[in-house]
C-alpha atoms as a PDB file:
ATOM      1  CA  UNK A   1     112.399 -11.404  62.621  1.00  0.00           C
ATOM      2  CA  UNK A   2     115.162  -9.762  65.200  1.00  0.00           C
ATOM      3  CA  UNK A   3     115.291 -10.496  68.719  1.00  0.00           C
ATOM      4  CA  UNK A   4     116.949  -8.591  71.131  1.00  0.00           C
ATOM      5  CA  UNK A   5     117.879 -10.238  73.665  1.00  0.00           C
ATOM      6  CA  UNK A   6     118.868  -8.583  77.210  1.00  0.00           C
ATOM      7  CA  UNK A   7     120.305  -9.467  81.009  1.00  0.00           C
ATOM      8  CA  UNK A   8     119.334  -7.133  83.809  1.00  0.00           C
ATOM      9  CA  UNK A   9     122.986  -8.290  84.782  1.00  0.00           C
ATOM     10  CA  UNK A  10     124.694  -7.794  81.555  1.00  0.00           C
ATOM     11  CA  UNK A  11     123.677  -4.428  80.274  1.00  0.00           C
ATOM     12  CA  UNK A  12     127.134  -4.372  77.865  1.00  0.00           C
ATOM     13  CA  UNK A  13     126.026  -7.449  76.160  1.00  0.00           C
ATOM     14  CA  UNK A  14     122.977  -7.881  74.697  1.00  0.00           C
ATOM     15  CA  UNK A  15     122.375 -10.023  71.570  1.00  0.00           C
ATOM     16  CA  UNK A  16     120.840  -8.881  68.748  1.00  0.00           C
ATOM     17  CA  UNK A  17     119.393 -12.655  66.649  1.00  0.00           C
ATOM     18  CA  UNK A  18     118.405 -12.695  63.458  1.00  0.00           C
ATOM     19  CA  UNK A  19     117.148 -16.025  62.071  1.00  0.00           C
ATOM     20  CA  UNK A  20     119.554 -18.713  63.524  1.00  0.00           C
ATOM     21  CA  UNK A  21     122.664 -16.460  63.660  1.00  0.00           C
ATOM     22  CA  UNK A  22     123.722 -13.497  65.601  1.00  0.00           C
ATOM     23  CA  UNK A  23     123.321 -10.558  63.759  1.00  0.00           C
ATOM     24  CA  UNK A  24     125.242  -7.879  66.697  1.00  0.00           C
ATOM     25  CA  UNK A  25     126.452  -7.963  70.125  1.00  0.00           C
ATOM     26  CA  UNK A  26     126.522  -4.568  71.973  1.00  0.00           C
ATOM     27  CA  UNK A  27     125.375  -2.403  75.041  1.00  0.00           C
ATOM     28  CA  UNK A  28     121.776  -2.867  75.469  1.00  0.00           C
ATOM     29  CA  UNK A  29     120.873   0.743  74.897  1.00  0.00           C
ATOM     30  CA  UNK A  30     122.740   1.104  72.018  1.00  0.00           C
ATOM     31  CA  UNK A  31     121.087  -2.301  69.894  1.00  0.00           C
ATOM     32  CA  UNK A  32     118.137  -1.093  71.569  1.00  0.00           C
ATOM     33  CA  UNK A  33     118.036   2.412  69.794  1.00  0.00           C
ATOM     34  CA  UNK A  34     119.277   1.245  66.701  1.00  0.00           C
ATOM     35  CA  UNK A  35     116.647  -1.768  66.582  1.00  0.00           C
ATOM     36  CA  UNK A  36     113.420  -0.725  67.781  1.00  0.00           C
ATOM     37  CA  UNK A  37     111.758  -2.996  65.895  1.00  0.00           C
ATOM     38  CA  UNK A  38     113.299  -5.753  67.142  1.00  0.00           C
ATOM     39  CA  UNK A  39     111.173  -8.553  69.269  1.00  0.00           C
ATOM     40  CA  UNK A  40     112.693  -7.410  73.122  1.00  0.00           C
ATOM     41  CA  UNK A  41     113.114 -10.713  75.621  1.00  0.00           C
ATOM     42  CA  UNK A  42     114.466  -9.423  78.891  1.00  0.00           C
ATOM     43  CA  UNK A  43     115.819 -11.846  81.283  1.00  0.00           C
ATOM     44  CA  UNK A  44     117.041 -11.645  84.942  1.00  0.00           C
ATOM     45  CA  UNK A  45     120.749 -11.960  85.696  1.00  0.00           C
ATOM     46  CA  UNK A  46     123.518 -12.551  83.069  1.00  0.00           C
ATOM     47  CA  UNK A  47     123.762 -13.680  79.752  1.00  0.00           C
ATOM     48  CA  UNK A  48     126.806 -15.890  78.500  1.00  0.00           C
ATOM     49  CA  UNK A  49     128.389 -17.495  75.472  1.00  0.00           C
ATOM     50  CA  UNK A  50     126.741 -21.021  77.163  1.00  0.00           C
ATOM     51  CA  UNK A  51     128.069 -23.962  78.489  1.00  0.00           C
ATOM     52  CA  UNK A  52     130.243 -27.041  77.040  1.00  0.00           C
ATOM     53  CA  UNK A  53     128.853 -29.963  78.973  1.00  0.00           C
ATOM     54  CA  UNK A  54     131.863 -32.921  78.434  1.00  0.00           C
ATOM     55  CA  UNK A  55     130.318 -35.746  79.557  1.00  0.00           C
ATOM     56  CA  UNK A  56     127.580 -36.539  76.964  1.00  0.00           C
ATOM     57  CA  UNK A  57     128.404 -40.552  77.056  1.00  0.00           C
ATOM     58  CA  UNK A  58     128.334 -40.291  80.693  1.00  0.00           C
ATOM     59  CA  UNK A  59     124.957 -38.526  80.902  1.00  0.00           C
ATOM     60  CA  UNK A  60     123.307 -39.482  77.699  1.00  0.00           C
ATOM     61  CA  UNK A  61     124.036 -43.292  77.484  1.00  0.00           C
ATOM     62  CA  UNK A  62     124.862 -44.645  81.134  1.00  0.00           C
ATOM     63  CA  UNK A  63     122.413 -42.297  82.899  1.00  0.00           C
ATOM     64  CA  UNK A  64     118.630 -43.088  82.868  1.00  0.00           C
ATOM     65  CA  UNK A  65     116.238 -40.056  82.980  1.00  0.00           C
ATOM     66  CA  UNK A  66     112.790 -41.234  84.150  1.00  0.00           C
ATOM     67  CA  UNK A  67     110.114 -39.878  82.839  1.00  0.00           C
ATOM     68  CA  UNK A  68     108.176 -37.932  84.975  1.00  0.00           C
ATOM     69  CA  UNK A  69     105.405 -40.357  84.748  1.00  0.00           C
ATOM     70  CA  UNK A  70     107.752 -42.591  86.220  1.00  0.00           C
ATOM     71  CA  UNK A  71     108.522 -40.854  89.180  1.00  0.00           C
ATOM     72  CA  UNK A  72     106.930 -43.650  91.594  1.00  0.00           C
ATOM     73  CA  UNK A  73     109.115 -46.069  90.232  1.00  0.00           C
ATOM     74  CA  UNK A  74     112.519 -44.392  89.736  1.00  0.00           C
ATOM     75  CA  UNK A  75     112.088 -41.297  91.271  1.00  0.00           C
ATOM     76  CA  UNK A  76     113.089 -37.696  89.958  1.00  0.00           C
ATOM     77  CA  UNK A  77     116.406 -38.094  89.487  1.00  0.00           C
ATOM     78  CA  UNK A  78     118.857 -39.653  87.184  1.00  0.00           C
ATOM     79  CA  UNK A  79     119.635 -43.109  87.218  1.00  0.00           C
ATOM     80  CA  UNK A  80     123.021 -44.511  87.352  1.00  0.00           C
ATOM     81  CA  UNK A  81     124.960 -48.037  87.655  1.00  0.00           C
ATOM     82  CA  UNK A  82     123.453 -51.167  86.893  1.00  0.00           C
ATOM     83  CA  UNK A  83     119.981 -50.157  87.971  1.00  0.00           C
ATOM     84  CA  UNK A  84     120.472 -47.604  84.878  1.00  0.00           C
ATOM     85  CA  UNK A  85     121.874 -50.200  82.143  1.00  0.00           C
ATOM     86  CA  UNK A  86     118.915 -52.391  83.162  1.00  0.00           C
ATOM     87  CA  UNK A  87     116.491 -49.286  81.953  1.00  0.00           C
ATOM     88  CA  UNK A  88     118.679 -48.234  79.179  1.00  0.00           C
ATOM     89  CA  UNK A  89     118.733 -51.723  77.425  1.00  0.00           C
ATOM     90  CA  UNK A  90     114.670 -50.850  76.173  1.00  0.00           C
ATOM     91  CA  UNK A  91     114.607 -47.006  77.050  1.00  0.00           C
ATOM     92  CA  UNK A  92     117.578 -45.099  76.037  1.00  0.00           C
ATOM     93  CA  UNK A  93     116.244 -43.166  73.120  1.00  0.00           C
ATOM     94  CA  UNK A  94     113.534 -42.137  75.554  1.00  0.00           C
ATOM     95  CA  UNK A  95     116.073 -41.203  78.001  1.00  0.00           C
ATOM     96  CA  UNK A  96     118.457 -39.551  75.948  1.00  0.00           C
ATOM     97  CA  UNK A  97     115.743 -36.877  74.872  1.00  0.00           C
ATOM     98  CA  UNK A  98     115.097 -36.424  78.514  1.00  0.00           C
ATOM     99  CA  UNK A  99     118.873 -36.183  79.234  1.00  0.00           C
ATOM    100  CA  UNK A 100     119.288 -33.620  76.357  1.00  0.00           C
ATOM    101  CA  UNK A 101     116.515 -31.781  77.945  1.00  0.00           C
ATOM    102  CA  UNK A 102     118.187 -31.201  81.593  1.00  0.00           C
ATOM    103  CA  UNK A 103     121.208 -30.526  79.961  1.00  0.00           C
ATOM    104  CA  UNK A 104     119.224 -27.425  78.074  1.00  0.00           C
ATOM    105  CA  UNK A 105     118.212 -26.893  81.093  1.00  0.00           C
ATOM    106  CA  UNK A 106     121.642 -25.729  82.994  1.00  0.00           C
ATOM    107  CA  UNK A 107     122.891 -23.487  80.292  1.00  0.00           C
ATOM    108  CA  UNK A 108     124.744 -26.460  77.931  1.00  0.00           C
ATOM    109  CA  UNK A 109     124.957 -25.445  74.222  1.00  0.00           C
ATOM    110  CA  UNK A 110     127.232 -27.650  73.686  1.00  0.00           C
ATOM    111  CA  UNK A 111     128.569 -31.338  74.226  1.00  0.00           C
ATOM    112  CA  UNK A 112     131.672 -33.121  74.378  1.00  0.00           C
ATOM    113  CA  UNK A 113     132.628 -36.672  74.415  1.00  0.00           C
ATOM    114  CA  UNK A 114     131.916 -39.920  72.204  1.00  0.00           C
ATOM    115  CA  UNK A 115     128.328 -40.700  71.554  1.00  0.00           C
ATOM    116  CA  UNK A 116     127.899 -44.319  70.773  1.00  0.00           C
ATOM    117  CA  UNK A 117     124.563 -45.134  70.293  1.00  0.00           C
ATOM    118  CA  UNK A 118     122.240 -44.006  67.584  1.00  0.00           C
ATOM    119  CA  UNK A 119     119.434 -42.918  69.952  1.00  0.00           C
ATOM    120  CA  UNK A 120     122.079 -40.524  71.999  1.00  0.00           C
ATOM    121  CA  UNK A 121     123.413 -39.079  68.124  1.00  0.00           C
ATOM    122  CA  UNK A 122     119.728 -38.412  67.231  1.00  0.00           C
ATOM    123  CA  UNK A 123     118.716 -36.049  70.850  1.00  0.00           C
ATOM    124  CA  UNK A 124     122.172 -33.984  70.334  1.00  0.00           C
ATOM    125  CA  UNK A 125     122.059 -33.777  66.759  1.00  0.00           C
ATOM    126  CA  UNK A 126     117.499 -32.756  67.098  1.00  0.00           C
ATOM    127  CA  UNK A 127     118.711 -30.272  69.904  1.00  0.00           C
ATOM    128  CA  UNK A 128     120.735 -28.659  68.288  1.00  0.00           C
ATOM    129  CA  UNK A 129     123.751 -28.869  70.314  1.00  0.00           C
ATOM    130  CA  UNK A 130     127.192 -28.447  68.984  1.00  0.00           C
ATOM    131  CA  UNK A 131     129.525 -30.725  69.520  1.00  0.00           C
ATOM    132  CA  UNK A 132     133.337 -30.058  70.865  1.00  0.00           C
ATOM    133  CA  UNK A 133     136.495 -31.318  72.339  1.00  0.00           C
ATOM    134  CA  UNK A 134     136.264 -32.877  75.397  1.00  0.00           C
ATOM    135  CA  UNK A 135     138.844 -31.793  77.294  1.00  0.00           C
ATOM    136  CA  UNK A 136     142.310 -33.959  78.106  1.00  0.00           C
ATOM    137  CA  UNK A 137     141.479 -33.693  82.298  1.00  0.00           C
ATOM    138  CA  UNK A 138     137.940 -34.193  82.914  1.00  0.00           C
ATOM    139  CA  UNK A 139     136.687 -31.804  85.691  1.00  0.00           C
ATOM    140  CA  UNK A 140     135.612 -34.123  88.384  1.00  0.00           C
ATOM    141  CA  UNK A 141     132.483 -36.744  88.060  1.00  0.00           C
ATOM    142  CA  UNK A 142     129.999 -36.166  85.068  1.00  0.00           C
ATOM    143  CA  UNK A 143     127.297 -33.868  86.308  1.00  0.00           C
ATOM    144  CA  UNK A 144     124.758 -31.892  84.818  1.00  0.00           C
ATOM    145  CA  UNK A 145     126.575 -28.407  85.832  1.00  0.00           C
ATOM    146  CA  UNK A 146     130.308 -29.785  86.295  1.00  0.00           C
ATOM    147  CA  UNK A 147     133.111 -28.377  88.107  1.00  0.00           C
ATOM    148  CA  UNK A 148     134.749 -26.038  86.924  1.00  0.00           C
ATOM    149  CA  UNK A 149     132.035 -24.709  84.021  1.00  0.00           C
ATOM    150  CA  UNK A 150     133.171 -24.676  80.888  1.00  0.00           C
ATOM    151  CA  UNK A 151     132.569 -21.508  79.395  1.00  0.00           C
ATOM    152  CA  UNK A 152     132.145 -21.066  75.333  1.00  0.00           C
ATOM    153  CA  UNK A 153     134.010 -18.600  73.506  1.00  0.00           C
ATOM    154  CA  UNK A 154     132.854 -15.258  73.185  1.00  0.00           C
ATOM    155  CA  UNK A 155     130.001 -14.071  71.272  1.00  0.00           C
ATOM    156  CA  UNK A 156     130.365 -12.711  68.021  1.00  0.00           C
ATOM    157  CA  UNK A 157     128.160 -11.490  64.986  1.00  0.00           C
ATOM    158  CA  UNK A 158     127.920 -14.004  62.622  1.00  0.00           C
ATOM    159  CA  UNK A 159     128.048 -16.866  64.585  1.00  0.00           C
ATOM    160  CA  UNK A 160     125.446 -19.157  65.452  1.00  0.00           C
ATOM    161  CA  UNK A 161     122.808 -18.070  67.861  1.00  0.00           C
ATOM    162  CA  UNK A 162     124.082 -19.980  71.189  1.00  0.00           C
ATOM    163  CA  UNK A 163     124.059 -18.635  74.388  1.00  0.00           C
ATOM    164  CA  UNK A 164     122.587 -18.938  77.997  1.00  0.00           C
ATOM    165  CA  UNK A 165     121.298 -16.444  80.643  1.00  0.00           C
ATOM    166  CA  UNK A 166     121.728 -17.414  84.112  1.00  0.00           C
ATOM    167  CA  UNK A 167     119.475 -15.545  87.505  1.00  0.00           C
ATOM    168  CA  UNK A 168     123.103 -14.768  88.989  1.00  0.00           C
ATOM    169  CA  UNK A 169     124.750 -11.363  89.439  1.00  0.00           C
ATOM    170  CA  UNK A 170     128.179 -12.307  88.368  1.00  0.00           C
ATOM    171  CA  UNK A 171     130.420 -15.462  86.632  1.00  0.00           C
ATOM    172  CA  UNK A 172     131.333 -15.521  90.143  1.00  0.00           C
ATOM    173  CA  UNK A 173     128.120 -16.288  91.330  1.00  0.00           C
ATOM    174  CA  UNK A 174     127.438 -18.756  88.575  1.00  0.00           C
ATOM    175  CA  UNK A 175     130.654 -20.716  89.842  1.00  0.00           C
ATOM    176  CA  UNK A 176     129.699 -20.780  93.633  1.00  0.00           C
ATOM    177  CA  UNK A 177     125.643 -21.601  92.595  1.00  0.00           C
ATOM    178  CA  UNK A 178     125.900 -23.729  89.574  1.00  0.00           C
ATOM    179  CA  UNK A 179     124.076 -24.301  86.499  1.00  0.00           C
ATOM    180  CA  UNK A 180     121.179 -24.793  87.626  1.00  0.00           C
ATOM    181  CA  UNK A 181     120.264 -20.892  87.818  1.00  0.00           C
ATOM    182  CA  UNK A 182     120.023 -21.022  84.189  1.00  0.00           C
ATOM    183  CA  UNK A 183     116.859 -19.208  83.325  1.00  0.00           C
ATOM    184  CA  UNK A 184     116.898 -19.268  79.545  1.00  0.00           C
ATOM    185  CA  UNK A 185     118.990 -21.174  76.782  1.00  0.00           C
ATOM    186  CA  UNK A 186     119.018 -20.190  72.929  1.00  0.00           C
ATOM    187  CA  UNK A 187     120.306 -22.350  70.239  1.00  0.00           C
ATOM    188  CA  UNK A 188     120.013 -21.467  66.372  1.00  0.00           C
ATOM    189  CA  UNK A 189     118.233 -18.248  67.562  1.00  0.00           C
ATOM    190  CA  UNK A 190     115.619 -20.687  69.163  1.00  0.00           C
ATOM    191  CA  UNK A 191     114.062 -20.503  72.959  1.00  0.00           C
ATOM    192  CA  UNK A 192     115.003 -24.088  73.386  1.00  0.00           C
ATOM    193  CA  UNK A 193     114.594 -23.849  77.743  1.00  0.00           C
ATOM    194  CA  UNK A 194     113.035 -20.676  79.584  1.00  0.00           C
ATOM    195  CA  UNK A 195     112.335 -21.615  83.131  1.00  0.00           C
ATOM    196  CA  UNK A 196     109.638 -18.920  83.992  1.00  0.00           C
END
């Protein structure tokens, strides 16, 4: 089935999916016309190639994600240092879904980085996230939405079904707000995170 997908922000780049790949990338009218059949998800703000997130070790092995279950306990947030190694020893598969999850989450389609552990392999690999170069200077300390972003290549027909929409008006805005405006992420053609 085809799904168009469309950004209020980005009216000159809408994605047509088909299946897991992309099957056009156009104005928004134009796919629009030419595919009326096509399933129609509208989002607010602007729709991008997605994000390359290089700190997958970082994140995905030395960071514990509690559970929200767990919140009394560990709180909300990650978990880092030796608090986090203590959880990790009996928890990291656990965690590593969770991590994959929040990473979803801001936009990333894609990780970088040296996954050592089986458990960490397994949420990338179930995700779906493609895996890259991590770059030679790292941007600053891992985060969820690092700085600067790291910005996939453009999209193109053919290729896999990747991309993110972020609730900003411009790249610019993305920069100065983050990755956490991310409203909707799409890998292989599937809704893997929609926040509303």
């Amino acid at each position: 089935m085809l799904t168009l997908h469309a950004a209020d922000g980005s009216p000159e780049t809408a994605v047509l999916v088909d299946g897991a790949q992309i099957a056009a990338v156009g104005p928004y009218e134009q796919l629009a016309a030419e595919h009326q059949d096509a399933r129609l998800r509208r989002w607010p703000g602007i729709l991008l190639p997605g994000l390359l997130n290089p700190y997958a070790p970082e994140l995905l092995e030395r960071t514990y994600h509690p559970d929200p279950r767990e919140a009394d306990a560990y709180g909300t947030e990650p978990v880092t240092g030796e608090r986090a190694r203590d959880l990790l020893a009996t928890r990291l598969g656990a965690s590593a879904r969770r991590g994959v999850q929040r990473m979803l989450a801001h936009g990333t389609v894609a990780v970088a980085g040296e996954l050592r552990s089986r458990a960490a392999q397994d949420a990338v690999r179930r995700a779906g996230l493609a895996t890259g170069q991590r770059p030679p200077n790292l941007p600053g300390p891992p985060s969820l939405s690092p700085t600067p972003l790291i910005l996939l290549p453009r999209l193109t027909p053919g290729a896999p079904a990747r991309f993110a929409v972020f609730d900003v008006p411009d790249t610019a805005a993305l920069v100065h707000r983050g990755a956490s405006t991310c409203v909707a992420t799409v890998i292989d053609g599937r809704l893997v995170y929609r926040s509303r």
